[in-house]
N, C-alpha and C. Protein backbone atom coordinates (compact mmCIF):
# COMPACT_ATOMS: atom_id res chain seq x y z
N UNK A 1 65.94 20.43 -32.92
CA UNK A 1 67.08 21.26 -32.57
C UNK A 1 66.66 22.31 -31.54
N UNK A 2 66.04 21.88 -30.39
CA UNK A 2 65.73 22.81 -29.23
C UNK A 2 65.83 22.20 -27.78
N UNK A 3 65.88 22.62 -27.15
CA UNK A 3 66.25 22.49 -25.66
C UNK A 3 65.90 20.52 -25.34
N UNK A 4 65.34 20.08 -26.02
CA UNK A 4 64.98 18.44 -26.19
C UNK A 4 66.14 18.04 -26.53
N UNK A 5 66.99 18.42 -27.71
CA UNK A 5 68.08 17.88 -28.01
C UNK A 5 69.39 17.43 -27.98
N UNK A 6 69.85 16.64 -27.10
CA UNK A 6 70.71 16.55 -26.58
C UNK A 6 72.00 16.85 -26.94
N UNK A 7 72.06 16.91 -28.74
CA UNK A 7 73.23 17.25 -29.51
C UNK A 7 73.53 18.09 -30.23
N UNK A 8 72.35 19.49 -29.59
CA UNK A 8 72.82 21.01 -29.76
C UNK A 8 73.50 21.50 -28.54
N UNK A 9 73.35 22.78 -28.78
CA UNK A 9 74.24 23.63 -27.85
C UNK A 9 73.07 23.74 -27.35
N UNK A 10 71.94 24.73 -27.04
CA UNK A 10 70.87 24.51 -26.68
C UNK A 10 70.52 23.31 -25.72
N UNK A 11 69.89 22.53 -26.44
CA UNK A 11 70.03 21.02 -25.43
C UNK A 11 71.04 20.70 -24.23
N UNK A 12 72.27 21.14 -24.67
CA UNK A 12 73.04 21.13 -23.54
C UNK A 12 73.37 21.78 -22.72
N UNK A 13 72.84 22.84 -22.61
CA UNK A 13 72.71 24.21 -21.72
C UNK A 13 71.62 23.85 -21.58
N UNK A 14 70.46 23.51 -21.60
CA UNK A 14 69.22 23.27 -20.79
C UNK A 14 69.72 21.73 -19.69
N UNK A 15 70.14 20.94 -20.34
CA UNK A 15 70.35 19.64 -19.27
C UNK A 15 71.45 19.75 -18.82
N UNK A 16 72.51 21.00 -18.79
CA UNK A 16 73.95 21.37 -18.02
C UNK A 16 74.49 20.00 -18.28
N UNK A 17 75.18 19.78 -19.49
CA UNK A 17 76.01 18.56 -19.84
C UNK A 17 77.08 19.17 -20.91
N UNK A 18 78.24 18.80 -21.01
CA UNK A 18 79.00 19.20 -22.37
C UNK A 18 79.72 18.50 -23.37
N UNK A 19 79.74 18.63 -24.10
CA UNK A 19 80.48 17.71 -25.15
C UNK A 19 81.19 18.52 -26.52
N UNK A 20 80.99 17.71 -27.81
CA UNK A 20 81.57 18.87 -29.13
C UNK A 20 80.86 20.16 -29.54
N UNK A 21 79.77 19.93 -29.03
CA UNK A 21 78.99 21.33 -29.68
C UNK A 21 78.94 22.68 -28.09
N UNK A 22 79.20 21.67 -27.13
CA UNK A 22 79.39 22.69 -25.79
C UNK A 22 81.18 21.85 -24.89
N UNK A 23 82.00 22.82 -25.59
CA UNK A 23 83.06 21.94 -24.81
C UNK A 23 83.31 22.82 -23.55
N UNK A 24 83.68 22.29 -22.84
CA UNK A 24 84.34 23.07 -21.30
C UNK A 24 85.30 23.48 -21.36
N UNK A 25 85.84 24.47 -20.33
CA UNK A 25 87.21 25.02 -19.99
C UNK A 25 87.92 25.31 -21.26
N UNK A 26 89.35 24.85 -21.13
CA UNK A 26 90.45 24.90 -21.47
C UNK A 26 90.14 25.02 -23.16
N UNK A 27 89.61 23.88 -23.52
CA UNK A 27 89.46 23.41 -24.58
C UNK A 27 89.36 24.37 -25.45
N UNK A 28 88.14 25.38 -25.44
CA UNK A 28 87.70 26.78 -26.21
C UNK A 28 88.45 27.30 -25.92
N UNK A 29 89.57 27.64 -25.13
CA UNK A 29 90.59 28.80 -25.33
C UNK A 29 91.55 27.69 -26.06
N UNK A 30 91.70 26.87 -26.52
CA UNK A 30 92.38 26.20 -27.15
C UNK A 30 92.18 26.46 -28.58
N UNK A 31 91.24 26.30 -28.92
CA UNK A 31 90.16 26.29 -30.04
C UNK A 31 90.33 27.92 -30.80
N UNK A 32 90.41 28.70 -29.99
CA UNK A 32 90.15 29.99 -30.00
C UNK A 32 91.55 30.83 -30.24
N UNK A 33 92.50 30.41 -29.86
CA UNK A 33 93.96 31.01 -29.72
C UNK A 33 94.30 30.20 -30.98
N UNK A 34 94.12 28.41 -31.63
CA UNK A 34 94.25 28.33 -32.93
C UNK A 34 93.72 28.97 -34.03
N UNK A 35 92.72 29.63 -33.99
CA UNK A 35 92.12 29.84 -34.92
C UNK A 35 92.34 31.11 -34.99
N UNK A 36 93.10 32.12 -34.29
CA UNK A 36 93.80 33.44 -34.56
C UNK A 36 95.27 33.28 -35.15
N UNK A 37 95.77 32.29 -34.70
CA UNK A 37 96.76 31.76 -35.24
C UNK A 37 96.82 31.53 -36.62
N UNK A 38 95.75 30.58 -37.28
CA UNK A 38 95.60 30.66 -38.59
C UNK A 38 95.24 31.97 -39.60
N UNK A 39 94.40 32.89 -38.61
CA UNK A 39 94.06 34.24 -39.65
C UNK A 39 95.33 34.82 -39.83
N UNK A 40 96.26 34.84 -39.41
CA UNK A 40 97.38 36.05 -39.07
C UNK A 40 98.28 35.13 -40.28
């Protein structure tokens, strides 16, 4: 689970790639505006 790993966050910020554990753009404000949604 370090910069070798392709299927941490870590790992994928060292080889600039993204996927579920590093998603791009939109997605995390997606992610992020649901999940205030649910606290309230």
């Amino acid at each position: 689970m370090g910069k070798g790993d392709k299927r941490s966050k870590k790992g994928k910020l060292f080889r600039g790639s993204y996927g579920n554990s590093r998603p791009k753009g939109k997605v995390i404000q997606k992610k992020r505006a649901a999940a205030k949604r649910a606290k309230k």
